[in-house]
Protein backbone atom coordinates (compact mmCIF):
# COMPACT_ATOMS: atom_id res chain seq x y z
CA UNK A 1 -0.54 24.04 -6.45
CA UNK A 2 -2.37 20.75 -5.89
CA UNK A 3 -1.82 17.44 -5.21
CA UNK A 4 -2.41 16.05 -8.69
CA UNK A 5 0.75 17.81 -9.78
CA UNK A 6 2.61 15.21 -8.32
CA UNK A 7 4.28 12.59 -10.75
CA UNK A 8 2.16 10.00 -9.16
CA UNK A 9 -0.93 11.10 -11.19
CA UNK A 10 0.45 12.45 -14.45
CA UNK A 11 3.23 10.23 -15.17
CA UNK A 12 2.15 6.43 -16.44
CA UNK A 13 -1.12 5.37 -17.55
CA UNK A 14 -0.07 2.09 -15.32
CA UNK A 15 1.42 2.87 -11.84
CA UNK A 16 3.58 0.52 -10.13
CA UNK A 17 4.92 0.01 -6.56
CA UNK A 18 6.90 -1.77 -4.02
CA UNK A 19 4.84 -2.79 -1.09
CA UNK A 20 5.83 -4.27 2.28
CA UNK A 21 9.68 -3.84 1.98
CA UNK A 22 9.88 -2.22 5.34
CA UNK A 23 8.63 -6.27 7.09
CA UNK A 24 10.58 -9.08 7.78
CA UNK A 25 9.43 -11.59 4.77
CA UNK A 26 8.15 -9.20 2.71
CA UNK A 27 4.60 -10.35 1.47
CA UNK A 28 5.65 -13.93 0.90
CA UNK A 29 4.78 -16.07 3.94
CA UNK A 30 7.10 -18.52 3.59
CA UNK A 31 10.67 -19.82 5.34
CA UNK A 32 12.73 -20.12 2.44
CA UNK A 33 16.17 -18.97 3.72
CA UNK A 34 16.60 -16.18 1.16
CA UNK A 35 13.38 -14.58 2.31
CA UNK A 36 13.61 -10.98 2.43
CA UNK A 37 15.54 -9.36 5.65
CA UNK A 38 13.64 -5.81 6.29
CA UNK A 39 17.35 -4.03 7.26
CA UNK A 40 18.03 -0.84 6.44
CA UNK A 41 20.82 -1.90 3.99
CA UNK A 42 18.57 -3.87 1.96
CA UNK A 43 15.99 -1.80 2.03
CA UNK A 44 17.97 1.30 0.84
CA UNK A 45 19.45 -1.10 -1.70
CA UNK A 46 15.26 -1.71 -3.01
CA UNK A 47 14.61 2.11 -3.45
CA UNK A 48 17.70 3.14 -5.71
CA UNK A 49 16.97 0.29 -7.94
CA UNK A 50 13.25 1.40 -7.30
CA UNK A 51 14.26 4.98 -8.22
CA UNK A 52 16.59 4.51 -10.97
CA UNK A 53 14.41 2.03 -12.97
CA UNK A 54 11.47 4.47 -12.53
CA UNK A 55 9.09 2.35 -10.18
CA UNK A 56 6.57 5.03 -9.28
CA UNK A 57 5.91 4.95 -5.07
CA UNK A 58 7.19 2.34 -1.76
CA UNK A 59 4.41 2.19 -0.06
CA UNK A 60 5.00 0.08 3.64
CA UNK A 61 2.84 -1.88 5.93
CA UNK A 62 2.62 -0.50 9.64
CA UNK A 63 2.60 -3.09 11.71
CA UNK A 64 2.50 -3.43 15.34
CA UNK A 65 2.26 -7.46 15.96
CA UNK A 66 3.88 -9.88 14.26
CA UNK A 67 1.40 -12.83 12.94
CA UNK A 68 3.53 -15.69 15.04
CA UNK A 69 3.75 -19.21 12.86
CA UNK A 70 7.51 -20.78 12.53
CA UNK A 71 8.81 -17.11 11.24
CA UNK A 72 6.80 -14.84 13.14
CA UNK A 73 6.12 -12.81 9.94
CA UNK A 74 6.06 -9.46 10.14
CA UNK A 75 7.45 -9.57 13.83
CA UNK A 76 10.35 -7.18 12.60
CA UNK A 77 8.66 -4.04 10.98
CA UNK A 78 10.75 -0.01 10.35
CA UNK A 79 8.51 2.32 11.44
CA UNK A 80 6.65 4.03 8.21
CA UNK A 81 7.52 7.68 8.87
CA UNK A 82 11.09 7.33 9.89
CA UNK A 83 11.30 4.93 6.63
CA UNK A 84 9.93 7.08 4.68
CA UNK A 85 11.80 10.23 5.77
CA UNK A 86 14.84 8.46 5.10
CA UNK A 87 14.15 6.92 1.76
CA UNK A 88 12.83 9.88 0.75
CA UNK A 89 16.04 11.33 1.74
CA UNK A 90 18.55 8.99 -0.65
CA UNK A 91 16.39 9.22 -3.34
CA UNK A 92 15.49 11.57 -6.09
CA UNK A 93 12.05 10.61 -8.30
CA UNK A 94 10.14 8.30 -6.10
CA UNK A 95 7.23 8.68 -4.05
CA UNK A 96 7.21 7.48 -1.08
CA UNK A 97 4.18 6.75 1.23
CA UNK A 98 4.05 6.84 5.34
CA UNK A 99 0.92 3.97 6.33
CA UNK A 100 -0.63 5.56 9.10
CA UNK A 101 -2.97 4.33 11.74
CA UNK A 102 -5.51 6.60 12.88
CA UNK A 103 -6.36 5.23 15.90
CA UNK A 104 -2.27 5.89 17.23
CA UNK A 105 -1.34 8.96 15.60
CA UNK A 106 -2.37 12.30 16.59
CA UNK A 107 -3.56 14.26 13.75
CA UNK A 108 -1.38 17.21 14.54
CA UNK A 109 1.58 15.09 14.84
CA UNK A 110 0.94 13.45 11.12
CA UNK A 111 0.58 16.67 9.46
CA UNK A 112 3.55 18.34 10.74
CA UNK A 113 5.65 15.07 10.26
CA UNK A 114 4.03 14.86 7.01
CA UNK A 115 4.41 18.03 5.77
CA UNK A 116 7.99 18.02 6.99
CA UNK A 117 9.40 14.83 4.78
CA UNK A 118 6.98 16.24 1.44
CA UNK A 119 9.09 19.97 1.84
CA UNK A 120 12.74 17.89 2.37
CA UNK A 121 11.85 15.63 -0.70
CA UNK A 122 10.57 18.58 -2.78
CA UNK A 123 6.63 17.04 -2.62
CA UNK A 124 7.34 13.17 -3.21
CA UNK A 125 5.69 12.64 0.21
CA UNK A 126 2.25 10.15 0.37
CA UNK A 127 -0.20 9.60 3.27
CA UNK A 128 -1.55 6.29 3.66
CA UNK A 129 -4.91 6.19 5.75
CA UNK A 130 -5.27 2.80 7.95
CA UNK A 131 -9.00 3.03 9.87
CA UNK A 132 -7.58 -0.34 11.80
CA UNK A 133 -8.44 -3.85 12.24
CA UNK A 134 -6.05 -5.42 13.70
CA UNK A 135 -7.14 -6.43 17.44
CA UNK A 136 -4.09 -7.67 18.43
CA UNK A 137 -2.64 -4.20 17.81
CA UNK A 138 -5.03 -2.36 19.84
CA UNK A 139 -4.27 -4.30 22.65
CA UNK A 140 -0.77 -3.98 22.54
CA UNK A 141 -1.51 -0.13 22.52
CA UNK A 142 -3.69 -0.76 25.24
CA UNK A 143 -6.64 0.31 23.29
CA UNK A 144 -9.94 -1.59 22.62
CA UNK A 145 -11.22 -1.69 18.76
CA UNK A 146 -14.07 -0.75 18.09
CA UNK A 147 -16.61 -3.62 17.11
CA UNK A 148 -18.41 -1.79 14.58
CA UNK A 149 -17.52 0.04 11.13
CA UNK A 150 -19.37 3.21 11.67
CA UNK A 151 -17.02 4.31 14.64
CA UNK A 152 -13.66 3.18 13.36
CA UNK A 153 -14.76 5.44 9.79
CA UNK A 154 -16.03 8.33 11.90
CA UNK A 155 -13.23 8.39 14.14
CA UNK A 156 -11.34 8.16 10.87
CA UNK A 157 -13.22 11.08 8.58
CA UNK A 158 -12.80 13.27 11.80
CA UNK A 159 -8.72 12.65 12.24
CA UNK A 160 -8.52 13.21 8.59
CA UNK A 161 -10.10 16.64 8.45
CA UNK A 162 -8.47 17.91 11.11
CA UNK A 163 -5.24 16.47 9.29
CA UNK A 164 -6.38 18.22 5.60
CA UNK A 165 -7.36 21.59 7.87
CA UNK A 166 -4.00 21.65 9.07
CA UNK A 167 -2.65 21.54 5.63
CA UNK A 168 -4.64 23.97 4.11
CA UNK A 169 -5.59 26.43 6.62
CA UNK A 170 -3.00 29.25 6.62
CA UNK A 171 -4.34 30.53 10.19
CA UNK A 172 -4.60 28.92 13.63
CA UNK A 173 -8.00 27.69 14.07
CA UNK A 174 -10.39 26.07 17.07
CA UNK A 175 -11.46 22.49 16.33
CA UNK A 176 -14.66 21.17 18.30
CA UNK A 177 -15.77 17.42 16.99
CA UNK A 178 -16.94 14.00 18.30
CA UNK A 179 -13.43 12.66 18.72
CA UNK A 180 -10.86 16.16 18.99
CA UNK A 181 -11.36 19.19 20.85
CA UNK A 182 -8.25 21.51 19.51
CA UNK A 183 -8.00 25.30 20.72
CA UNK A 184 -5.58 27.76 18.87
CA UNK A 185 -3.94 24.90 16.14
CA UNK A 186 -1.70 24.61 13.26
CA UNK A 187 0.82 23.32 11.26
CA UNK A 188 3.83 25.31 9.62
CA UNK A 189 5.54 23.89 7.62
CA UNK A 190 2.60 22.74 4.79
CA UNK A 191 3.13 20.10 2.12
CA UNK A 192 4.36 21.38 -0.87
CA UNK A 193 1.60 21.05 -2.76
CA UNK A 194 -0.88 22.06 -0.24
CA UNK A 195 -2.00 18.18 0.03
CA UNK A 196 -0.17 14.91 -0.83
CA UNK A 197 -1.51 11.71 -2.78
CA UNK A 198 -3.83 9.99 -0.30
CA UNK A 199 -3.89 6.46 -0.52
CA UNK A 200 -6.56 3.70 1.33
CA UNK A 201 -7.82 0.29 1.58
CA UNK A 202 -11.12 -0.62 1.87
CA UNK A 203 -13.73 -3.67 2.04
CA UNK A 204 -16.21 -2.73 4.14
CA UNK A 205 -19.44 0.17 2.83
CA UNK A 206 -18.21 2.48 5.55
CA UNK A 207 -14.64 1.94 4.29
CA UNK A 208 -15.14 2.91 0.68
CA UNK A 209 -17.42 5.70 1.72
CA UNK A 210 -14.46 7.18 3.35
CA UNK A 211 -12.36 6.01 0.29
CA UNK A 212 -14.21 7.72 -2.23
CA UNK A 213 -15.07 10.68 0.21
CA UNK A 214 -11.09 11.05 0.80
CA UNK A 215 -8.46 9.09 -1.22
CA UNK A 216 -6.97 9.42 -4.46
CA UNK A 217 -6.40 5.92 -5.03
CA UNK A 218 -8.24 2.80 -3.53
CA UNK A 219 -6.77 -0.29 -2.34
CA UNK A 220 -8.74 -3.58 -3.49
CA UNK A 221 -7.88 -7.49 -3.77
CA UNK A 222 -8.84 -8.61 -7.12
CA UNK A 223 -10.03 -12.11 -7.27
CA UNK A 224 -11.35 -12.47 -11.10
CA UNK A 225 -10.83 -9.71 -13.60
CA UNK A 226 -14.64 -9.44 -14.88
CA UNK A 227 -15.55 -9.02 -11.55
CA UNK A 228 -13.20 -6.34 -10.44
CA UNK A 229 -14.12 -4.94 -13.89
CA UNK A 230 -17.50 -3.64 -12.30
CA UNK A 231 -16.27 -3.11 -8.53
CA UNK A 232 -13.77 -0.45 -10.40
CA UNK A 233 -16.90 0.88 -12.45
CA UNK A 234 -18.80 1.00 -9.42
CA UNK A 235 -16.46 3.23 -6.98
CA UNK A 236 -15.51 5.29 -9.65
CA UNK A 237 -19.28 6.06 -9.93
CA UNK A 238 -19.42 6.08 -6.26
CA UNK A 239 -16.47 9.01 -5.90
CA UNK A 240 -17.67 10.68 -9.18
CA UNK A 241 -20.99 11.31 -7.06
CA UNK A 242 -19.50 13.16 -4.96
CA UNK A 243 -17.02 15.01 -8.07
CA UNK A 244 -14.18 13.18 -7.19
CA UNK A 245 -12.03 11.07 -9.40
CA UNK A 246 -10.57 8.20 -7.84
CA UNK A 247 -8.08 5.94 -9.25
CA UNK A 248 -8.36 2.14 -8.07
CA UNK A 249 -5.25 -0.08 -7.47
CA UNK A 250 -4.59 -3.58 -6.11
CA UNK A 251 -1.77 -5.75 -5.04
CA UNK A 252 0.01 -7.91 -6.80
CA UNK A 253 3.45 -10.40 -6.46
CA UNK A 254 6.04 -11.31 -8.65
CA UNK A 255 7.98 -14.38 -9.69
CA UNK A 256 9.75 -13.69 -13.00
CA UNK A 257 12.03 -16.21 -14.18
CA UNK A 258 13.76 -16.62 -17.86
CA UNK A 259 11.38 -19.74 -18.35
CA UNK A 260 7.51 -20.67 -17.26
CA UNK A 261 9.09 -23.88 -15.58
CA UNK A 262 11.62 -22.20 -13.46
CA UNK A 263 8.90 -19.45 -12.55
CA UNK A 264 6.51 -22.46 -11.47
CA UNK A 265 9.05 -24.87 -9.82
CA UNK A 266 10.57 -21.93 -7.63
CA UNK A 267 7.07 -20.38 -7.18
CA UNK A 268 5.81 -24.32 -5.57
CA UNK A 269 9.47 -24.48 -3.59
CA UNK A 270 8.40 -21.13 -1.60
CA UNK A 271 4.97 -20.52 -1.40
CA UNK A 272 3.75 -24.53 -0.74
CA UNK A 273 6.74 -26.54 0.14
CA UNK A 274 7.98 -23.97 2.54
CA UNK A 275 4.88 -22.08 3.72
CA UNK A 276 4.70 -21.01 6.79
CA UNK A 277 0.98 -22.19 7.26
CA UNK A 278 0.51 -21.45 10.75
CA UNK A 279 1.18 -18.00 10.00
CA UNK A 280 -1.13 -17.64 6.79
CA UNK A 281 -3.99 -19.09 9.24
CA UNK A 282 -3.22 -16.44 11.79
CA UNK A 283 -3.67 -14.06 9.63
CA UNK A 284 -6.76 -15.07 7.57
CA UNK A 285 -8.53 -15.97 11.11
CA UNK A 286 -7.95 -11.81 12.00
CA UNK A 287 -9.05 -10.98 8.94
CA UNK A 288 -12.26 -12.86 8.93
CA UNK A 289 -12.82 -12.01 12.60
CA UNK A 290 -12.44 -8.36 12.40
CA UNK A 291 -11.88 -6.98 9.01
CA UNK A 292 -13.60 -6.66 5.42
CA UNK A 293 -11.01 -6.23 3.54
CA UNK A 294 -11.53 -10.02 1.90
CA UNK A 295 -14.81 -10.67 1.42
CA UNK A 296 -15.45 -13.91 3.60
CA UNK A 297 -16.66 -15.98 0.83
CA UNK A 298 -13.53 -15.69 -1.07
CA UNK A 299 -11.08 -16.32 2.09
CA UNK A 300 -10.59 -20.02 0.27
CA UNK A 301 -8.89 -18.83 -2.87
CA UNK A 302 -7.38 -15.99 -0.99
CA UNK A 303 -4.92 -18.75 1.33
CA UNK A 304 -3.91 -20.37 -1.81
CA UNK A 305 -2.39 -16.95 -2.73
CA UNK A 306 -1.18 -16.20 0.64
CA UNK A 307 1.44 -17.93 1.40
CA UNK A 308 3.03 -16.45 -2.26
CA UNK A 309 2.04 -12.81 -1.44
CA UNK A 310 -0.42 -12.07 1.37
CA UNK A 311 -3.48 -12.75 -0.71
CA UNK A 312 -2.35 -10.39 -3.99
CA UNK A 313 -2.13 -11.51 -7.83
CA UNK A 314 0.35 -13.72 -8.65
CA UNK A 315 2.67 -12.50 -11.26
CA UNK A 316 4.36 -15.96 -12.31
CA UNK A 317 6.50 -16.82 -15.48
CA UNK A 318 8.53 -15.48 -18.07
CA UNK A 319 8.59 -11.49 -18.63
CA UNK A 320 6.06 -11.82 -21.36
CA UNK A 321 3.56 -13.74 -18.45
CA UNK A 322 3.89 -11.45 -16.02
CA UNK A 323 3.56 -8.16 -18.42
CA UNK A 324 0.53 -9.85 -19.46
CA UNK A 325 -0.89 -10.17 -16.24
CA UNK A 326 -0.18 -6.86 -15.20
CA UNK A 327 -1.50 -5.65 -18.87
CA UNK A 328 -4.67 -7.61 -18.11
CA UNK A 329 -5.10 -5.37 -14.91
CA UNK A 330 -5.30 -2.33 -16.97
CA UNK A 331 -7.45 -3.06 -19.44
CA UNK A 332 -10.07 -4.27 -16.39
CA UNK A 333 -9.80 -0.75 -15.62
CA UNK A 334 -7.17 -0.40 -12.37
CA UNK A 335 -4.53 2.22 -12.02
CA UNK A 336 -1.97 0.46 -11.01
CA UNK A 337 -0.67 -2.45 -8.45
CA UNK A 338 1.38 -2.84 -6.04
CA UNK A 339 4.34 -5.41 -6.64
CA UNK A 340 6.27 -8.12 -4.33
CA UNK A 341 8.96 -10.08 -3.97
CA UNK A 342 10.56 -13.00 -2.35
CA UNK A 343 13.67 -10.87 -2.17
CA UNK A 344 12.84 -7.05 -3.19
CA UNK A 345 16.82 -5.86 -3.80
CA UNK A 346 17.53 -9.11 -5.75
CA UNK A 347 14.39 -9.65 -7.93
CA UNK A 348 13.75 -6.27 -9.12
CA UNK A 349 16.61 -5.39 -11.29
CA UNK A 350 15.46 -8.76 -13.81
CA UNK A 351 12.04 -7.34 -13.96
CA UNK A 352 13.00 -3.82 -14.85
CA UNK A 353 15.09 -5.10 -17.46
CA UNK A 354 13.12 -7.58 -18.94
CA UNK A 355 9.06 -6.48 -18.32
CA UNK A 356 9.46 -2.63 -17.97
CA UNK A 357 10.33 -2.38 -21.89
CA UNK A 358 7.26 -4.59 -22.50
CA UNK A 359 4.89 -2.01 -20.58
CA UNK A 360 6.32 0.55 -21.95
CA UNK A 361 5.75 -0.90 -25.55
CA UNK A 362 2.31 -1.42 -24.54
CA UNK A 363 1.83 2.59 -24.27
CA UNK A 364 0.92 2.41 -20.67
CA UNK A 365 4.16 3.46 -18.82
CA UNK A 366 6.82 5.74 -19.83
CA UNK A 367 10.69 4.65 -20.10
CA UNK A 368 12.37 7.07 -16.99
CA UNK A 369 14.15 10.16 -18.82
């Protein structure tokens, strides 16, 4: 058995998830009362709609620091694995991702916790690879990052082989690299399906080298669809290189309303009248400091969009807009998105009932059985 068994690749044409569920405020940066609380009551609440209606993973953010501002977003975060063991846990279809840094994980550890939650779930387990950033982060771990690329990657490619050795090797074995020196290792139990969907975000060269190298599916912002239309050409040529087929995804947020006005109006009253600016700077000044993620000469339309969704696609109007927009995405050649809410548990249900069917119309995602 392989990975590519899993429902995740064989499904939809169109792939869908809920990202950032497990933070306080979602991925809208904004103080708006009814802002998304990250408890485990709402967030259990999220996945059996999620489940039910037949959205296809959850991926979470880890996150270590919150980004200060008026709500300190993201200074409340459930730790990916745990959230993930338990979601996958209450749930019966969906797949379920643990974001994983590197640079604070043990590779050992994250195959054996991995490998545990993909056998309870019966293989609905993901991986997602984070080569870190995030200074602040480091230094709350008491760890200095790594100024350049090419360490933060090779660190990276080396945890991750030790982590796909572990899956696949069915006897002990001596590991001697740059970063790990393991004598007599292994991991039992293994992932159902020898590996899991491997997901992973990348800006930088070095960080789509180790995409395309490693990853089923690459993270990146879209900013206009031509343009993304030959980035996707380009690391799908990139991967194919190297005979790998890679499926590219992006992020995206949501405000679906029965008319374009109250879409817009509500849209404004969150993500401008009630930003929390100080936080959206916070962020965009780490990201510019110390990641590529967002290319630095598009950081000025990104903080328009951040505030509304942490810098994805906005998703706003009527069913028929935002099943458009998403529709749009496909045909520019992505996989999938990622999708976001002001408030996950409340939002969601409208937009399966009312933009699902239209998808499904379209012929690029399948009604749940």
């Amino acid at each position: 058995m392989n990975a590519k068994e899993n429902s995740l690749f064989n499904r939809n044409k169109f792939r869908l998830g809920l990202f950032s569920a497990n933070c306080s405020s979602g991925m809208a940066i904004t103080k708006v009362p009814e802002r998304w609380e990250n408890n485990w009551e709402n967030n259990l609440k999220m996945a059996e709609v999620a489940d039910k209606v037949g959205i296809d993973f959850l991926l979470p953010i880890a996150r270590w620091v919150g980004y200060g501002g008026e709500t300190n977003f993201h200074g409340s975060v459930l730790e990916t694995m745990t959230w993930a063991a338990t979601l996958l846990a209450r749930t019966k279809n969906i797949n379920v991702f643990a974001t994983i840094h590197t640079a604070f994980n043990h590779p050992g550890v994250v195959a054996k916790q991995i490998a545990t939650i993909d056998q309870m779930s019966g293989g609905r387990a993901g991986l997602n690879v984070v080569c870190g950033w995030n200074k602040p982060e480091y230094e709350a771990f008491g760890l200095e990052l790594p100024d350049d690329h090419e360490t933060r990657y090779g660190y990276g490619q080396e945890w991750f082989d030790v982590v796909s050795k572990l899956w696949t090797e069915k006897e002990p074995f001596d590991w001697k690299g740059e970063y790990f020196n393991l004598k007599n290792t292994y991991t039992d139990p293994r992932p159902v399906r020898e590996m899991v969907p491997i997901f992973n975000a990348a800006g930088s060269q070095q960080g789509r080298e180790f995409a395309t190298t490693n990853a089923d599916f690459l993270f990146t912002s879209m900013i206009e669809l031509e343009t993304s239309k030959q980035e996707i050409a380009d690391l799908k040529a990139q991967a194919a290189q190297k005979n790998r087929d890679l499926g590219v995804l992006t992020f995206s947020y949501v405000v679906c309303r029965p008319t374009q006005e109250e879409a817009e109006a509500y849209h404004k009253y969150y993500s401008v009248d009630n930003a929390d600016w100080a936080a959206v700077d916070n962020i965009i000044n780490l990201m510019f400091q110390h990641a590529e993620s967002f290319p630095k000469e598009v950081l000025d339309t990104l903080r328009a969009r951040f505030a509304g969704g942490h810098g994805g696609v906005p998703l706003v109007g009527t069913p028929e807009v935002v099943a458009k927009g998403l529709i749009d995405l496909y045909k520019a050649g992505f996989s999938g998105t990622t999708l976001a809410f002001v408030n996950y548990a409340e939002e969601l249900p409208y937009f399966a009932e009312t933009v699902l069917p239209i998808l499904e119309a379209e012929g690029i995602r399948v009604p749940m059985p």
